[in-house]
PDB file of N, CA and C in Angstrom:
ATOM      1  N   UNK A   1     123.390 118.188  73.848  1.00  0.00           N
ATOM      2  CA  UNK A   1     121.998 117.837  74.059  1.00  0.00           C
ATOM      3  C   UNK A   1     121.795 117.540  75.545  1.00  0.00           C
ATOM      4  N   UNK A   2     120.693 118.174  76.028  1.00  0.00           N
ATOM      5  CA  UNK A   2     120.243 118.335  77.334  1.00  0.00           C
ATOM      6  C   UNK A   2     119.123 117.039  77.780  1.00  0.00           C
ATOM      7  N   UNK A   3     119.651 115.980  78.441  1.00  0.00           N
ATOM      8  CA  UNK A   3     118.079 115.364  78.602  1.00  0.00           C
ATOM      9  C   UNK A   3     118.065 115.404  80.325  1.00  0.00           C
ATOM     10  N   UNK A   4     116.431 115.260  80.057  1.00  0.00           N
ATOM     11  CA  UNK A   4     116.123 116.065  81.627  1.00  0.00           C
ATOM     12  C   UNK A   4     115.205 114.461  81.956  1.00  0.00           C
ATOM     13  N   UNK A   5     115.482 114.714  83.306  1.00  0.00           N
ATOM     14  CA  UNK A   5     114.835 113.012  83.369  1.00  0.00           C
ATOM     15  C   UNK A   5     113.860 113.289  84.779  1.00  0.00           C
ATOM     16  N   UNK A   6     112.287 113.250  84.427  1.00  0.00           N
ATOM     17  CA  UNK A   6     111.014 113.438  85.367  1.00  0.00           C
ATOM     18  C   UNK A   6     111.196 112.238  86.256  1.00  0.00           C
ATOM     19  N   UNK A   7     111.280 112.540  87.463  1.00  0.00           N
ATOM     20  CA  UNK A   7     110.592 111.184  88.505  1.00  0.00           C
ATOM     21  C   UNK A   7     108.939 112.170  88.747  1.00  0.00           C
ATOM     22  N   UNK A   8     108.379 111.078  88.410  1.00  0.00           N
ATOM     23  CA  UNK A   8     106.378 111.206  88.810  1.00  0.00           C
ATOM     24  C   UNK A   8     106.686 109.794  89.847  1.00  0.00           C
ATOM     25  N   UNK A   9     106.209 110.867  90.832  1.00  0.00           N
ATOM     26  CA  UNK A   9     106.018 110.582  92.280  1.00  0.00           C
ATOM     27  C   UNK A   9     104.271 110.423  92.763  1.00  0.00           C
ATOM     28  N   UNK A  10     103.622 108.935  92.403  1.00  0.00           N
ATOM     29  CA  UNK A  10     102.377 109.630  93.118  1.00  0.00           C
ATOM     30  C   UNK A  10     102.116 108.806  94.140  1.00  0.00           C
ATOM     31  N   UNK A  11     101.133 108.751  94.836  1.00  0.00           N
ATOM     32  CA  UNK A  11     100.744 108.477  96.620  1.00  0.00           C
ATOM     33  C   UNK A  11      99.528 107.947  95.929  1.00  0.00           C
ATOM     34  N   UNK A  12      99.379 106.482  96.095  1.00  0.00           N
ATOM     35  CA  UNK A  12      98.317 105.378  95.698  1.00  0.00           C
ATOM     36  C   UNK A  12      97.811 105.526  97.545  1.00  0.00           C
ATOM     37  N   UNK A  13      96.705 105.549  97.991  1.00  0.00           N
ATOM     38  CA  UNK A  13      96.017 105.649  98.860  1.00  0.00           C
ATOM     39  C   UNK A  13      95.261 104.851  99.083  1.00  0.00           C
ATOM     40  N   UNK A  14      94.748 104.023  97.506  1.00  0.00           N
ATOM     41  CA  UNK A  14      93.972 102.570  97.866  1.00  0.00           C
ATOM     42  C   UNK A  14      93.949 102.069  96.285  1.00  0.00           C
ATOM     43  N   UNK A  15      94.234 100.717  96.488  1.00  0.00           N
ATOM     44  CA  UNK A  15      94.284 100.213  94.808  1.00  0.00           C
ATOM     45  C   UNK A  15      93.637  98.916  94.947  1.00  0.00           C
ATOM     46  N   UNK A  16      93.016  98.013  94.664  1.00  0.00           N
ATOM     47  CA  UNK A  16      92.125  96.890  94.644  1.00  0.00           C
ATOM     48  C   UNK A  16      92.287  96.480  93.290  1.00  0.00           C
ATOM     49  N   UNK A  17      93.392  94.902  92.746  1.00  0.00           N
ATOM     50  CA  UNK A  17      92.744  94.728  91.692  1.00  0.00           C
ATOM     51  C   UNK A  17      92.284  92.933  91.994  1.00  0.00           C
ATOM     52  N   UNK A  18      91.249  92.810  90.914  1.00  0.00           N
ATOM     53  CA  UNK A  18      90.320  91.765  91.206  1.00  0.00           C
ATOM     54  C   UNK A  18      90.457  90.671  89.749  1.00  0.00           C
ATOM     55  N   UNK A  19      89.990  89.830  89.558  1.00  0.00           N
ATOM     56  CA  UNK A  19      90.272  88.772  88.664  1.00  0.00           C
ATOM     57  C   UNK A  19      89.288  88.325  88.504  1.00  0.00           C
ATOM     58  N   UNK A  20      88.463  87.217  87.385  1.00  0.00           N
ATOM     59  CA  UNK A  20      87.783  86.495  87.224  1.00  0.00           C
ATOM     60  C   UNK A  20      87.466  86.152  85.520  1.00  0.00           C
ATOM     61  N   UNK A  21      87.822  85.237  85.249  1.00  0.00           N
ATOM     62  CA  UNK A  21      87.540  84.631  83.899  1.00  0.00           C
ATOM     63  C   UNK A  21      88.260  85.388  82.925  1.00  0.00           C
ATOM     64  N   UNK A  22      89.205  85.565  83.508  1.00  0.00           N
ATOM     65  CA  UNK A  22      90.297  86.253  82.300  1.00  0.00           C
ATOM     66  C   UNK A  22      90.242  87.594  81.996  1.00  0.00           C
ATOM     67  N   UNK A  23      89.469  88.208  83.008  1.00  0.00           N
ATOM     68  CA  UNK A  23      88.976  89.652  82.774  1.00  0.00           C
ATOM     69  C   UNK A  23      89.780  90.293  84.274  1.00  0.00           C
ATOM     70  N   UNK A  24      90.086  92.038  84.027  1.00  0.00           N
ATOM     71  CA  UNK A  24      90.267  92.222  85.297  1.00  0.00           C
ATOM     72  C   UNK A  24      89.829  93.231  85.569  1.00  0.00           C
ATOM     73  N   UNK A  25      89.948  93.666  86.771  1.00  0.00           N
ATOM     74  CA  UNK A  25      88.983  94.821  87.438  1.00  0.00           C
ATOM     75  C   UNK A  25      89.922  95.993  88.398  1.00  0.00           C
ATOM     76  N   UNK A  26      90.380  96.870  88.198  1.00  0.00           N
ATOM     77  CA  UNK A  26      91.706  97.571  89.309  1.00  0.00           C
ATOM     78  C   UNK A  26      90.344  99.181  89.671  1.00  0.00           C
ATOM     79  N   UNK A  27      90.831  99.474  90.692  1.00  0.00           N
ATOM     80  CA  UNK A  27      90.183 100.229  91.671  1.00  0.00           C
ATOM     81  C   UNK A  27      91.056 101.110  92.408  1.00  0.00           C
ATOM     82  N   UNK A  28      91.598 102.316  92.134  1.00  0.00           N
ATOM     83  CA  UNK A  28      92.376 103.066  92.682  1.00  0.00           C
ATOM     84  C   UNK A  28      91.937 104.322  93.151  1.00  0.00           C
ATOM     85  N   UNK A  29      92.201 104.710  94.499  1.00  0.00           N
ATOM     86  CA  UNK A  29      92.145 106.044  94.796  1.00  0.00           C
ATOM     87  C   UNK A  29      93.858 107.055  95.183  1.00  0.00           C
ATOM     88  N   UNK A  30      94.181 107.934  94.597  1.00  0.00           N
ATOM     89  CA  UNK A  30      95.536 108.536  93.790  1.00  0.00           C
ATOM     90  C   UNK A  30      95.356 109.860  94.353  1.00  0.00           C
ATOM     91  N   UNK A  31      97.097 110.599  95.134  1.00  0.00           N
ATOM     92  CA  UNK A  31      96.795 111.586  95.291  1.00  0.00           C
ATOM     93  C   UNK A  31      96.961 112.345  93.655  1.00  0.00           C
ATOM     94  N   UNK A  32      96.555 113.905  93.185  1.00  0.00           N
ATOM     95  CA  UNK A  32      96.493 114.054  91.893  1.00  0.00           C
ATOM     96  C   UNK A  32      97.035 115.437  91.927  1.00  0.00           C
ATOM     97  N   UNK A  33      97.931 115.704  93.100  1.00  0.00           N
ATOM     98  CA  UNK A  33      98.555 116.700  93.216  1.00  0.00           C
ATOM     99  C   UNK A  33      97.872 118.233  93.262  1.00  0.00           C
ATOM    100  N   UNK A  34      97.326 119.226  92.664  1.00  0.00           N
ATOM    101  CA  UNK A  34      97.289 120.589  92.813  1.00  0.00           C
ATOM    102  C   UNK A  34      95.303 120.410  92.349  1.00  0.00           C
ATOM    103  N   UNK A  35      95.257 119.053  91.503  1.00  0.00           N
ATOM    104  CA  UNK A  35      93.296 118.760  90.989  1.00  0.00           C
ATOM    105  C   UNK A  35      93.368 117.710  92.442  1.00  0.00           C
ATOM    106  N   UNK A  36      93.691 117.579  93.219  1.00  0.00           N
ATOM    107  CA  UNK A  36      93.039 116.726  94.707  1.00  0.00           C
ATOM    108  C   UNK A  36      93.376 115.566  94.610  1.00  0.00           C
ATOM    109  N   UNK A  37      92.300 114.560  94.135  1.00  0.00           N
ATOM    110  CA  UNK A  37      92.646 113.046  94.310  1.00  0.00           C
ATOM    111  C   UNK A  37      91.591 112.977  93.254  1.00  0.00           C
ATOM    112  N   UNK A  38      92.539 111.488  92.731  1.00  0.00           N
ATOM    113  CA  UNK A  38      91.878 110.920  91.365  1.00  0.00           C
ATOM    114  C   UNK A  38      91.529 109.301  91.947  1.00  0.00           C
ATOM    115  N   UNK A  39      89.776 109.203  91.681  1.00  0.00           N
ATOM    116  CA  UNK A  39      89.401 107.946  91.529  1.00  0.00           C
ATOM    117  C   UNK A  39      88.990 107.382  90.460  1.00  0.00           C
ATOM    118  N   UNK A  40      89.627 106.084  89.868  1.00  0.00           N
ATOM    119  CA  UNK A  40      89.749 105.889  89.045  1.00  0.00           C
ATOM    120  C   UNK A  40      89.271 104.286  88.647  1.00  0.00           C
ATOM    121  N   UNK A  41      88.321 103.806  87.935  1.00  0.00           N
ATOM    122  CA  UNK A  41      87.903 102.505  87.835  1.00  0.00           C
ATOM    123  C   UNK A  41      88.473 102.145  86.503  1.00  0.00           C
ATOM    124  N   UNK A  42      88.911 100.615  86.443  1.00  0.00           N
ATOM    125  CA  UNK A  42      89.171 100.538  84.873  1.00  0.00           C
ATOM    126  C   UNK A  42      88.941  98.840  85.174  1.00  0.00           C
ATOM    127  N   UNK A  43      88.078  98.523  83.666  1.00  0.00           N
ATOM    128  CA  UNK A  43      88.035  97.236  83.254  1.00  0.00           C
ATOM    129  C   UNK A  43      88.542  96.674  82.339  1.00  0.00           C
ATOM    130  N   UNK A  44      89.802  95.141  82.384  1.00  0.00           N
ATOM    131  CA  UNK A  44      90.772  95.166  81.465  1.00  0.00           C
ATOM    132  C   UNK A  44      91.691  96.208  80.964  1.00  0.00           C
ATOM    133  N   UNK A  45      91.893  96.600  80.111  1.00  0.00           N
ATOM    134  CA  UNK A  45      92.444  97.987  79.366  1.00  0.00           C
ATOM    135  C   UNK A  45      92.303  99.066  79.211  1.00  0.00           C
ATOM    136  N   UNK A  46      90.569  99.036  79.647  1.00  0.00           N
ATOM    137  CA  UNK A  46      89.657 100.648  78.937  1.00  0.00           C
ATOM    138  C   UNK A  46      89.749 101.059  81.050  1.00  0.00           C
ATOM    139  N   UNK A  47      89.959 102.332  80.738  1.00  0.00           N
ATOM    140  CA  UNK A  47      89.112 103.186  82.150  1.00  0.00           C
ATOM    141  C   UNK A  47      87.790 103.565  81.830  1.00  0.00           C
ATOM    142  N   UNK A  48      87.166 103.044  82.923  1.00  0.00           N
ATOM    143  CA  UNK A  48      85.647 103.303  82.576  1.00  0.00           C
ATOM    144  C   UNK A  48      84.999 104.494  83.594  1.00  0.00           C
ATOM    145  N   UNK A  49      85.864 104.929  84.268  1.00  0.00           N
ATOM    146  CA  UNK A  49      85.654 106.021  85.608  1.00  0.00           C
ATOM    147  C   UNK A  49      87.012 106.454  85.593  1.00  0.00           C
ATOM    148  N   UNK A  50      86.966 107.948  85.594  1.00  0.00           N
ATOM    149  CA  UNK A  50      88.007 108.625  86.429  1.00  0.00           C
ATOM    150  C   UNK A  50      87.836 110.261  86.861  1.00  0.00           C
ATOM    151  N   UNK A  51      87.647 110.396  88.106  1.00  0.00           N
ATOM    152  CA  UNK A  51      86.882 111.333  88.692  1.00  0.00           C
ATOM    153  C   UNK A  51      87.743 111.882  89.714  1.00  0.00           C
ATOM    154  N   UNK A  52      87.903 113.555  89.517  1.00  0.00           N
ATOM    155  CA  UNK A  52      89.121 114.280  90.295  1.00  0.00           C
ATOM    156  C   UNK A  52      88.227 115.102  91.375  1.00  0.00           C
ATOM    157  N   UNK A  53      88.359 115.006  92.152  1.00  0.00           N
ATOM    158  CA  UNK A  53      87.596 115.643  93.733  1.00  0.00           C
ATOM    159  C   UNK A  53      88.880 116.382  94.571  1.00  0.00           C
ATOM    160  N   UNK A  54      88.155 117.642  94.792  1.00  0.00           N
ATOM    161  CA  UNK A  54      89.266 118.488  95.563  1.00  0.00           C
ATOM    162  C   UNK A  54      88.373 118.501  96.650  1.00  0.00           C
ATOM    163  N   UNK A  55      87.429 117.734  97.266  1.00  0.00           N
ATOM    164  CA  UNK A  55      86.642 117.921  98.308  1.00  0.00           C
ATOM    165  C   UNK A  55      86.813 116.472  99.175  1.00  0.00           C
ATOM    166  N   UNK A  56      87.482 116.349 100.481  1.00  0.00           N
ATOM    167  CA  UNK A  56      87.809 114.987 100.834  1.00  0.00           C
ATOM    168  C   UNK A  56      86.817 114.034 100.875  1.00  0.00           C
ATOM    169  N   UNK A  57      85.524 114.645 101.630  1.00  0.00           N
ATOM    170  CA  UNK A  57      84.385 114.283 101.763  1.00  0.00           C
ATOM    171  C   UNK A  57      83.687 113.140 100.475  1.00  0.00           C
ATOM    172  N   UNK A  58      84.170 113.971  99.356  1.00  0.00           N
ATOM    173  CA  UNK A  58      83.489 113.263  98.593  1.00  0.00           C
ATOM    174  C   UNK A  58      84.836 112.272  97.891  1.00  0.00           C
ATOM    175  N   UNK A  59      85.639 112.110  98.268  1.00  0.00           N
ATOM    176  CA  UNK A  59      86.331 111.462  97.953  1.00  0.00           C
ATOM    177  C   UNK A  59      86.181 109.629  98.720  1.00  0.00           C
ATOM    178  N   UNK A  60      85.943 109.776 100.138  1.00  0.00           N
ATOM    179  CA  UNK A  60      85.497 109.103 101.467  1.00  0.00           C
ATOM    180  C   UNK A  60      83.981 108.783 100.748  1.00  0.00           C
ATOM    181  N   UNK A  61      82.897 109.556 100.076  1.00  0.00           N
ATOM    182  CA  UNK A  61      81.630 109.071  99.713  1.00  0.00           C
ATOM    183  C   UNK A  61      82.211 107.772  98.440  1.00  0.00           C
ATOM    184  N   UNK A  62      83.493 107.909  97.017  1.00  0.00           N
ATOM    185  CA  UNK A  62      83.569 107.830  96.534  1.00  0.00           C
ATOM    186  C   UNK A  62      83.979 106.250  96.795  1.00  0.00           C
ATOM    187  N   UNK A  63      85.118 106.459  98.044  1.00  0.00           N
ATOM    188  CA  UNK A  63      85.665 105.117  98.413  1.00  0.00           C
ATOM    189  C   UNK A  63      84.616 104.033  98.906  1.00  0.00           C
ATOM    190  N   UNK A  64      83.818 104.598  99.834  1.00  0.00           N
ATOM    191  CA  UNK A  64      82.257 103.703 100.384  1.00  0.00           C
ATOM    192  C   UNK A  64      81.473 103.064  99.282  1.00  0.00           C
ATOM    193  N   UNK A  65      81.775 103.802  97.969  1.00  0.00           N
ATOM    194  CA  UNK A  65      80.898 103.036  96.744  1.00  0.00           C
ATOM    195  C   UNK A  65      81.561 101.662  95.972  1.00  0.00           C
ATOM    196  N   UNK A  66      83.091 102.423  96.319  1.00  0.00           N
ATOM    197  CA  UNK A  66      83.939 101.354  95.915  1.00  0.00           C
ATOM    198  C   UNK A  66      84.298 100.106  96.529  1.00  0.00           C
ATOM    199  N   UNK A  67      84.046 100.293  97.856  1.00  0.00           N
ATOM    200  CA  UNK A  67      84.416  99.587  98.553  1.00  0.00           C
ATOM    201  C   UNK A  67      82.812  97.913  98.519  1.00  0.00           C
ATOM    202  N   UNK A  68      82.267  98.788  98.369  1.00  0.00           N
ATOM    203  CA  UNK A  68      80.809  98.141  98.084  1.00  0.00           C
ATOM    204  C   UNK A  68      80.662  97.112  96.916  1.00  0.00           C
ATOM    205  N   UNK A  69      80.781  97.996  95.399  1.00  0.00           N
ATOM    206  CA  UNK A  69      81.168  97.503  94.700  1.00  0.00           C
ATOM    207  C   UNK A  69      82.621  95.737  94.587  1.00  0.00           C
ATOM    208  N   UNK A  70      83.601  96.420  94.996  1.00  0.00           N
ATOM    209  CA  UNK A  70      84.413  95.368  95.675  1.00  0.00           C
ATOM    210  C   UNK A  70      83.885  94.284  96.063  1.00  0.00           C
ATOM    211  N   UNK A  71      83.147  94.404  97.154  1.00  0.00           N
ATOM    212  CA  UNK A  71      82.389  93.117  97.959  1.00  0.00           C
ATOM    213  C   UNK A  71      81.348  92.712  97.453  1.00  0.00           C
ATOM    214  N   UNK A  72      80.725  92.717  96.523  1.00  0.00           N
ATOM    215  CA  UNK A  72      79.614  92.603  95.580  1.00  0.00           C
ATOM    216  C   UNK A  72      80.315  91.461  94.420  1.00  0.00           C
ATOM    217  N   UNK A  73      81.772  91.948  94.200  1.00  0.00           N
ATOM    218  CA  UNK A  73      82.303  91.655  93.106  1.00  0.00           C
ATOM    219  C   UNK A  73      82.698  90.405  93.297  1.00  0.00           C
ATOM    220  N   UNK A  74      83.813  90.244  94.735  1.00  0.00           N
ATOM    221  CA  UNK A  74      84.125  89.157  95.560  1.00  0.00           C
ATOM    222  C   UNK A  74      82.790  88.141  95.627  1.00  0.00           C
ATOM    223  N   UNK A  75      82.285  88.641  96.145  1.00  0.00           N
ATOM    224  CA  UNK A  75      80.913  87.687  96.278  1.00  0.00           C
ATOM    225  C   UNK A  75      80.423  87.211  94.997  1.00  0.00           C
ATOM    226  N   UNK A  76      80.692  87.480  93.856  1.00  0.00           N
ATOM    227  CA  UNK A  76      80.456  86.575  92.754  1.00  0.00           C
ATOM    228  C   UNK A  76      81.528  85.632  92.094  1.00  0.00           C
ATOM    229  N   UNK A  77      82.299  85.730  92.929  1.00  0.00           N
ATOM    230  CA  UNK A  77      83.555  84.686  92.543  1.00  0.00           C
ATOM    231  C   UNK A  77      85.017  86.102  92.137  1.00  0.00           C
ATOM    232  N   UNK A  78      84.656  87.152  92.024  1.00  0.00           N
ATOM    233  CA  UNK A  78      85.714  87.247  91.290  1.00  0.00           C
ATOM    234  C   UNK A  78      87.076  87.437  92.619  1.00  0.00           C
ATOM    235  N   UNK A  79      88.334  87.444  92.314  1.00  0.00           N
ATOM    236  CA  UNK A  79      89.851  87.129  92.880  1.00  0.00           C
ATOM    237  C   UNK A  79      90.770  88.285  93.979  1.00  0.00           C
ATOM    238  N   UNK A  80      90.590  88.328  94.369  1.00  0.00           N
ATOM    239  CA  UNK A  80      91.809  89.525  94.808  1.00  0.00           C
ATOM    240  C   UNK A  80      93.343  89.109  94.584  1.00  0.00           C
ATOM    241  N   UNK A  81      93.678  89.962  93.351  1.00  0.00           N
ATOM    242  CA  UNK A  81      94.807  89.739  92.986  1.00  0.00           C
ATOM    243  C   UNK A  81      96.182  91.299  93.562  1.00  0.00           C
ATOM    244  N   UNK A  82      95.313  91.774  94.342  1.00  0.00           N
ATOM    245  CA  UNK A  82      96.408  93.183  94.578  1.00  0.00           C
ATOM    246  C   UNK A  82      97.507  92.385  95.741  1.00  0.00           C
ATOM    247  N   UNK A  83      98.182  93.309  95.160  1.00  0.00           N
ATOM    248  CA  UNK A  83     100.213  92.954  96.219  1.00  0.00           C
ATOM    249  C   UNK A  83      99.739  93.133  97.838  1.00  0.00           C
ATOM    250  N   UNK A  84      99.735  91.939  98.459  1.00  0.00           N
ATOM    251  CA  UNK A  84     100.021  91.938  99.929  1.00  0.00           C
ATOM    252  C   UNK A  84     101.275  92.766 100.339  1.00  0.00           C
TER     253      UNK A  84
END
């Protein structure tokens, strides 16, 4: 018996996760290999966004929303819990 063992290699480019009242909030932009880059929103458990762009441009429009969002979020109390 043959077992073959995958390393998945991916390139996190920006990840933000956030905290508040027991809830959490993660924010990633992912390279997605040969489909471009994957942005990806998820609240608690569920992904509630995940959107593959082979166009950089709109990837850079994608991050400016996020980044927005973010500081919106902060500003209501919630945590920055991502790895220094």
């Amino acid at each position: 018996m043959k077992i073959v063992t995958y390393i998945l290699e991916v390139l996190i480019m920006f990840a933000k996760e956030l905290v508040h009242d027991g809830h959490v909030r993660r924010f990633s932009v992912s390279d997605a290999g040969q489909e471009g880059w994957e942005v990806r929103v998820e609240e608690d458990a569920a992904v509630v966004r995940r959107l593959c762009y082979t166009d950089w441009h709109r990837v850079e429009r994608a991050l400016g929303s996020i980044t927005l969002e973010v500081q919106a979020l902060v500003s209501n109390g919630w945590q920055d819990r991502t790895a220094h």
